[in-house]
C-alpha atoms as a PDB file:
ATOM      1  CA  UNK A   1      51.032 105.908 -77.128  1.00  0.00           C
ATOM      2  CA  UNK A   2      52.355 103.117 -79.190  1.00  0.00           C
ATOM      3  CA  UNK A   3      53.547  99.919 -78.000  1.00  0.00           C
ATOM      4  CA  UNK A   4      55.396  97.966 -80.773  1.00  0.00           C
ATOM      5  CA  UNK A   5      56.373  94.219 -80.706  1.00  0.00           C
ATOM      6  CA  UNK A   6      54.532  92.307 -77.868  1.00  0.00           C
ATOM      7  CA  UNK A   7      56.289  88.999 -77.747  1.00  0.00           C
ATOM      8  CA  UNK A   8      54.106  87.670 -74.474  1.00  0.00           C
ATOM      9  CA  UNK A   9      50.681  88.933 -74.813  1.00  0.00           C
ATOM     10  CA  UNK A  10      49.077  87.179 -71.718  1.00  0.00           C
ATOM     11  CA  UNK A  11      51.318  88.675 -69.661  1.00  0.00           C
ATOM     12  CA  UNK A  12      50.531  91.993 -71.408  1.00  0.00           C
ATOM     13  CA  UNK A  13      46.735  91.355 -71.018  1.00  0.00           C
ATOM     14  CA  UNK A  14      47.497  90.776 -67.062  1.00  0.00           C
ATOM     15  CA  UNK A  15      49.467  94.023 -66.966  1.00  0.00           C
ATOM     16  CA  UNK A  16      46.236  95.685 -68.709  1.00  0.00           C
ATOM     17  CA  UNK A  17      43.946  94.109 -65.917  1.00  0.00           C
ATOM     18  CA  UNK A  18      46.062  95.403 -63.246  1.00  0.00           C
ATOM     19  CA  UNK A  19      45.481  98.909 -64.177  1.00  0.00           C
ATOM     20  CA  UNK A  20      42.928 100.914 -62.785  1.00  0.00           C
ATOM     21  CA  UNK A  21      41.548 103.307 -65.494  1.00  0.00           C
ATOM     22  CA  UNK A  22      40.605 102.984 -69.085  1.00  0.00           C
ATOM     23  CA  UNK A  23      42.756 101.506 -71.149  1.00  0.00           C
ATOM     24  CA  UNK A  24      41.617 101.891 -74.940  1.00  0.00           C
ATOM     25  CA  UNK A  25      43.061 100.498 -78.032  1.00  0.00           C
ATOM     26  CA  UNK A  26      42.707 102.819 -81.161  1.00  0.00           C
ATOM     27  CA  UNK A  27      41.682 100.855 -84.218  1.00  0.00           C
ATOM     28  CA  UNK A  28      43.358 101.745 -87.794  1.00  0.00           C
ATOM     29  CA  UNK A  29      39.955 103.408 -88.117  1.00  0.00           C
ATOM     30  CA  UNK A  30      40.064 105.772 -85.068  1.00  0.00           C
ATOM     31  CA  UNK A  31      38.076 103.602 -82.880  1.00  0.00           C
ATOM     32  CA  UNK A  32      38.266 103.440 -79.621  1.00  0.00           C
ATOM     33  CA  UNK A  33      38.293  99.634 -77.987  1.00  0.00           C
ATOM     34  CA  UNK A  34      37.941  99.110 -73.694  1.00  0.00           C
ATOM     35  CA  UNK A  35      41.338  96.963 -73.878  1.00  0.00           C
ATOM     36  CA  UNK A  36      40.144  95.809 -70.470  1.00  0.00           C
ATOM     37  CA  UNK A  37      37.299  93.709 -71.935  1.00  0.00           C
ATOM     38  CA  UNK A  38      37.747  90.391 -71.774  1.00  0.00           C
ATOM     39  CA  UNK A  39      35.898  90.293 -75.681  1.00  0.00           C
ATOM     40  CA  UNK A  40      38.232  92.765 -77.295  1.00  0.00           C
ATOM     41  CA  UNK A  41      41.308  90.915 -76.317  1.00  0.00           C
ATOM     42  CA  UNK A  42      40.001  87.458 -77.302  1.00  0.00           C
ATOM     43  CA  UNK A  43      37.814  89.019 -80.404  1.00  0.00           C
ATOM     44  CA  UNK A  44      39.397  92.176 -81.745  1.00  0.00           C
ATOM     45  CA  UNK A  45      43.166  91.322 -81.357  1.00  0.00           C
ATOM     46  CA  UNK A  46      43.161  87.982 -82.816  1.00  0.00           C
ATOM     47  CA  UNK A  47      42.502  90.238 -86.093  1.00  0.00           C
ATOM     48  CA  UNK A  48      45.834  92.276 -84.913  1.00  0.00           C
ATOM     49  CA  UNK A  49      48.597  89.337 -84.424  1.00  0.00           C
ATOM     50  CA  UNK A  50      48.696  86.212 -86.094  1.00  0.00           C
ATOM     51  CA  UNK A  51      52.289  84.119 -84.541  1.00  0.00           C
ATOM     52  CA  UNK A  52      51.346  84.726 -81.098  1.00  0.00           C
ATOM     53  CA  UNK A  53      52.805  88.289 -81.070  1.00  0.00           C
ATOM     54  CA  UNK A  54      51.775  92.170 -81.693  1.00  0.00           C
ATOM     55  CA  UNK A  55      53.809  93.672 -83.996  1.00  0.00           C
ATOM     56  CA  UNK A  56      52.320  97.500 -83.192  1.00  0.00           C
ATOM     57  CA  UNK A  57      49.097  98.770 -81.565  1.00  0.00           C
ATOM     58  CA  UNK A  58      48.051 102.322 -79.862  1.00  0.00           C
ATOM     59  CA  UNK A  59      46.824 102.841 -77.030  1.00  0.00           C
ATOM     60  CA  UNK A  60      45.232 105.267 -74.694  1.00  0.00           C
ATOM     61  CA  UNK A  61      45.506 105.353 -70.869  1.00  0.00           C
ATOM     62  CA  UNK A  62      43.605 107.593 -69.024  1.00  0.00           C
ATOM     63  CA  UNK A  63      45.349 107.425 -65.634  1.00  0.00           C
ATOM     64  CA  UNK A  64      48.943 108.579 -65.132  1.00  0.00           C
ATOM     65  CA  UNK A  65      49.559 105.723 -62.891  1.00  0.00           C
ATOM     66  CA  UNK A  66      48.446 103.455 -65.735  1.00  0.00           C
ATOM     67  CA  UNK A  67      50.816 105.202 -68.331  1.00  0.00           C
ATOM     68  CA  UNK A  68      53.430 104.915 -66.129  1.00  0.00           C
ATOM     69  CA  UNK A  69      52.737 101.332 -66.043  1.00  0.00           C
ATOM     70  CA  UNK A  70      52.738 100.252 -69.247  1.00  0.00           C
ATOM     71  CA  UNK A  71      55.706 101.908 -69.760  1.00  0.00           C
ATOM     72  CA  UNK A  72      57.317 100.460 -66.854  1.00  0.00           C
ATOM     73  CA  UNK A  73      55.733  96.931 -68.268  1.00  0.00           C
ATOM     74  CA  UNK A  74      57.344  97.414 -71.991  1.00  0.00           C
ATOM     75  CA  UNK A  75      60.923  98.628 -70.690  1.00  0.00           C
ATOM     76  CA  UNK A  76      61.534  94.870 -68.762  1.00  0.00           C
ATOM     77  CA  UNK A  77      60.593  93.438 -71.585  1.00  0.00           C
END
């Protein structure tokens, strides 16, 4: 799925931690990045957003519950 325009990324990163199966980013390459780890959020996403905001990224759930909350997560926001 795609998630566009993340205004408050902590509380996107705590969202992310609160699910309980993989959550992946896709790179612009096709790779596949645990979004859960700690490393790519700090590492690989400062590459992504630059003002303190993500403009667009994909992602990849693997549990229903998990879709269901990220969804849930970008509709209040």
């Amino acid at each position: 799925m795609k998630i566009e325009n993340i205004k408050d990324v902590d509380g996107f990163f705590k969202m992310i931690d609160k699910c309980k199966g993989k959550v992946m980013l896709v790179t612009g390459e096709g790779d596949q990045l645990n979004l859960k780890s700690k490393l790519t959020q700090y590492v690989s996403l400062a590459n992504i957003f630059s003002a303190g905001e993500i403009p667009e990224l994909e992602i990849i759930a693997s549990e229903p519950e998990d879709i269901s909350r990220i969804i849930d997560y970008m509709m209040d926001k």
